[in-house]
N, C-alpha and C. Protein backbone atom coordinates (compact mmCIF):
# COMPACT_ATOMS: atom_id res chain seq x y z
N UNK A 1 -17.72 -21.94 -13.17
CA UNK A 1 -18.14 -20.64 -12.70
C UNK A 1 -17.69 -20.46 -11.26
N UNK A 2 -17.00 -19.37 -11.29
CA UNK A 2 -16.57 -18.89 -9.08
C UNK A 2 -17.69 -19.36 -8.35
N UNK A 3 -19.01 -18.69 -8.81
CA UNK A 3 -20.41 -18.89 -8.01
C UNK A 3 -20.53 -20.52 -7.29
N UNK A 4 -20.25 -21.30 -8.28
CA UNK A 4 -20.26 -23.18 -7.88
C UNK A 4 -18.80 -23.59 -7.04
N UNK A 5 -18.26 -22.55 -6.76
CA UNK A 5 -16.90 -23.13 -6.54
C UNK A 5 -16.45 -22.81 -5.46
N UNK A 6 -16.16 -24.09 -4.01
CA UNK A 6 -16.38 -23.15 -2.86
C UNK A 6 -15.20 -22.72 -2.93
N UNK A 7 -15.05 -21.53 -1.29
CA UNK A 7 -13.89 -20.84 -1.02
C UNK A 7 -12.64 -21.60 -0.90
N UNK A 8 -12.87 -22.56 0.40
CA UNK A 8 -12.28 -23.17 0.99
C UNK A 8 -12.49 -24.86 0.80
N UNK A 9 -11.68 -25.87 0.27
CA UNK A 9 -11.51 -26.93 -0.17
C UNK A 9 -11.91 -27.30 1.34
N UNK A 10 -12.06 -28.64 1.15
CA UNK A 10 -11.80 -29.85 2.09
C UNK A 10 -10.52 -30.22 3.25
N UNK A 11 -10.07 -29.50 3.85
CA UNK A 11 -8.76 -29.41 4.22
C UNK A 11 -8.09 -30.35 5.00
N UNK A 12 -8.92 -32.44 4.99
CA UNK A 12 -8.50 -32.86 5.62
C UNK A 12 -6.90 -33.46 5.06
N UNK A 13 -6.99 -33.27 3.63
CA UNK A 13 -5.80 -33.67 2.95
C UNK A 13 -5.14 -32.40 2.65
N UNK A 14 -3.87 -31.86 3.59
CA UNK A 14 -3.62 -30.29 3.58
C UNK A 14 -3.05 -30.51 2.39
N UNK A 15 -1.56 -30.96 2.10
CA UNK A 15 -0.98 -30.26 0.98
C UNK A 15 -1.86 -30.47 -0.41
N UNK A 16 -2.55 -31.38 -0.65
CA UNK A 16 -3.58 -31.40 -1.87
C UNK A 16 -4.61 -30.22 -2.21
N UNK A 17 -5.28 -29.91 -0.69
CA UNK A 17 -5.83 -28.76 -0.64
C UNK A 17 -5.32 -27.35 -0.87
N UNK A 18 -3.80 -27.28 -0.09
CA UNK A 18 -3.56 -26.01 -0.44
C UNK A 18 -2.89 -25.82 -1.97
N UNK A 19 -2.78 -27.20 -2.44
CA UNK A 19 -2.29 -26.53 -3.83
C UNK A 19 -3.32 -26.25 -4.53
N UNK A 20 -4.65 -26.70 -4.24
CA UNK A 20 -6.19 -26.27 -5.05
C UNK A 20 -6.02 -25.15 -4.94
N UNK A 21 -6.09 -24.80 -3.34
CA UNK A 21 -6.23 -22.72 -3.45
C UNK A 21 -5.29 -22.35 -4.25
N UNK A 22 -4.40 -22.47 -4.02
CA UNK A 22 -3.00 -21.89 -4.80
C UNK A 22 -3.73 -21.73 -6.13
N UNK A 23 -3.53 -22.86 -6.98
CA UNK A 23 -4.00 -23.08 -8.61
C UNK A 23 -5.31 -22.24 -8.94
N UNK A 24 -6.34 -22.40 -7.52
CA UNK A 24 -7.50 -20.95 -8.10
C UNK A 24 -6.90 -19.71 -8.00
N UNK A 25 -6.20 -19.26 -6.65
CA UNK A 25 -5.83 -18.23 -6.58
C UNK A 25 -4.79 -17.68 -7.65
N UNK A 26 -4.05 -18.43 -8.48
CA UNK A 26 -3.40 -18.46 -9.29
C UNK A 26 -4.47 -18.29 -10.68
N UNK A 27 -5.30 -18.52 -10.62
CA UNK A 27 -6.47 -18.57 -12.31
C UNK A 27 -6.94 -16.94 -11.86
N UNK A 28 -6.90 -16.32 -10.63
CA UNK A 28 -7.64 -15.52 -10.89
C UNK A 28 -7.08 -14.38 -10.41
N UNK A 29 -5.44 -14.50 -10.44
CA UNK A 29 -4.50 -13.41 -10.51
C UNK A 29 -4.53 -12.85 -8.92
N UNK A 30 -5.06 -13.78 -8.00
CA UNK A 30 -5.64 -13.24 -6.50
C UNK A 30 -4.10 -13.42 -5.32
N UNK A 31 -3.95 -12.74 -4.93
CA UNK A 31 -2.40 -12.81 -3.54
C UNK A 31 -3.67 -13.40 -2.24
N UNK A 32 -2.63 -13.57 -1.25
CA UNK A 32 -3.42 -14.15 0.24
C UNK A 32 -3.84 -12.69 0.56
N UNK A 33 -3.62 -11.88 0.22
CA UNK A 33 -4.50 -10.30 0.48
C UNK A 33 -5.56 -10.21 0.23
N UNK A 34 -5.95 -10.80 -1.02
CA UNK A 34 -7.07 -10.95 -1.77
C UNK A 34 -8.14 -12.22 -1.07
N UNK A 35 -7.42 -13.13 -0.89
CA UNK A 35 -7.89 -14.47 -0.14
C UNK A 35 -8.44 -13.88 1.32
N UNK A 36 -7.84 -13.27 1.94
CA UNK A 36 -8.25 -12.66 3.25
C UNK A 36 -9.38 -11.74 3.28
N UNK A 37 -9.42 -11.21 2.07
CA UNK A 37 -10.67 -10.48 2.00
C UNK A 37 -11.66 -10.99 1.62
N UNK A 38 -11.35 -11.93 0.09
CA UNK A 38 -12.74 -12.79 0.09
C UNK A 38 -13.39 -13.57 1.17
N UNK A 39 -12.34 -13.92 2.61
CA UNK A 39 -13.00 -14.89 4.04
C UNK A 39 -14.00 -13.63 4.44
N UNK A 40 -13.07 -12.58 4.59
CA UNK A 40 -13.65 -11.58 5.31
C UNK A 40 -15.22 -11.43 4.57
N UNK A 41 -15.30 -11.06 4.13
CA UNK A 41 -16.74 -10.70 3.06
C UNK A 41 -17.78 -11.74 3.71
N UNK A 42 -17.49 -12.97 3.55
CA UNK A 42 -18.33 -14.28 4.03
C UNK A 42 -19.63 -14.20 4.37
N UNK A 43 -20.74 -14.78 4.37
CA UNK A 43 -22.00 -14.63 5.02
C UNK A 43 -22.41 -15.88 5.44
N UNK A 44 -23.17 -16.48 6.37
CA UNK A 44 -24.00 -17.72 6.77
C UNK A 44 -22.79 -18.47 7.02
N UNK A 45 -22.85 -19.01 6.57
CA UNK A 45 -22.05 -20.91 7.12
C UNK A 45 -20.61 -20.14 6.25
N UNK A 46 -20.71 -19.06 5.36
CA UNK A 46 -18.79 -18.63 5.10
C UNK A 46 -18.17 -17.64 5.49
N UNK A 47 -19.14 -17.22 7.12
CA UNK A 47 -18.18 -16.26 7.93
C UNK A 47 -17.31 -16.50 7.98
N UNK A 48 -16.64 -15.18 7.67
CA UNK A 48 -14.96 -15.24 7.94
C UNK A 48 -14.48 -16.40 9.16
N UNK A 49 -14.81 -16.28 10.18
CA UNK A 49 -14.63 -17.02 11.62
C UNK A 49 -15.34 -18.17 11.38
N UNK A 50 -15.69 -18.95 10.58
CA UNK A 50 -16.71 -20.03 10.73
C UNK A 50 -15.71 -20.69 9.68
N UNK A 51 -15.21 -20.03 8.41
CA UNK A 51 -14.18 -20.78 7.63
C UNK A 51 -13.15 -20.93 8.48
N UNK A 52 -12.55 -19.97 9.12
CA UNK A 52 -11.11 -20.02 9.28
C UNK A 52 -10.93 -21.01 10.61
N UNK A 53 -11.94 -21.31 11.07
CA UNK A 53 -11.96 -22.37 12.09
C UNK A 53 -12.01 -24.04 11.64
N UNK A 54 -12.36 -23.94 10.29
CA UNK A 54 -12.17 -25.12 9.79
C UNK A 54 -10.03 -25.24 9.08
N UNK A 55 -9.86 -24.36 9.19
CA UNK A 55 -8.50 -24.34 8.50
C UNK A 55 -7.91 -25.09 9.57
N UNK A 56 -7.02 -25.59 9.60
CA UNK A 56 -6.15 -25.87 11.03
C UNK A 56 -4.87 -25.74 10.86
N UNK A 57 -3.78 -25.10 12.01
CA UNK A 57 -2.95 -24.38 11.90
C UNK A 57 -1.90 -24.72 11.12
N UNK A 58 -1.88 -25.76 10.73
CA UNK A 58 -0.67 -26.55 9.98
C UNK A 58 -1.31 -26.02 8.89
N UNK A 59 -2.02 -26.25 8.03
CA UNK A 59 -2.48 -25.93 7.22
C UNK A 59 -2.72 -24.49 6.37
N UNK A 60 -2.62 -23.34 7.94
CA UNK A 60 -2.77 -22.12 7.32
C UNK A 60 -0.92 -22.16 7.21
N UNK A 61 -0.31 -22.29 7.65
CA UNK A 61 1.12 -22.64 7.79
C UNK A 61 1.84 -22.94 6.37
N UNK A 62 1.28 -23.78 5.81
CA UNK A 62 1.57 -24.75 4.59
C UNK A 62 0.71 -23.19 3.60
N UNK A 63 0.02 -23.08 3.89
CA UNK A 63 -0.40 -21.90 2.60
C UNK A 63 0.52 -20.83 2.88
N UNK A 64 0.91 -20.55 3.88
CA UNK A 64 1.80 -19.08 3.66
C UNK A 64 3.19 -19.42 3.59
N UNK A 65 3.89 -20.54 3.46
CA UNK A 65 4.77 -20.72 2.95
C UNK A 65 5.01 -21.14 1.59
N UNK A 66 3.58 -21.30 0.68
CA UNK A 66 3.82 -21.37 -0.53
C UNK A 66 3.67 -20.13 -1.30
């Protein structure tokens, strides 16, 4: 179920992680347009700014080149 499934993986192992997003974002027909909005939306501990501070730049790097 989406509900059990967080947004954002574990991102200390990047390329493993970003192929997780990929493969969800891929199950659920979603672009990084879509991904940007679901951060945005966020509440408590999955503010937009509270996730994206866990990303680190290599990492957002490695997702937008896939």
């Amino acid at each position: 179920m989406v509900m059990n499934t967080p947004i954002v993986p574990d991102f200390r192992v990047v390329q493993s992680a970003v192929e997780d997003v990929i493969e969800r974002m891929d199950e659920y027909y979603l672009s990084r347009e879509d991904w940007d909005t679901v951060v945005e939306l966020g509440v408590d501990q999955n503010k937009d700014d509270l996730v994206l501070k866990k990303i680190s730049a290599a990492t957002k790097t490695t997702l937008t080149k896939k």
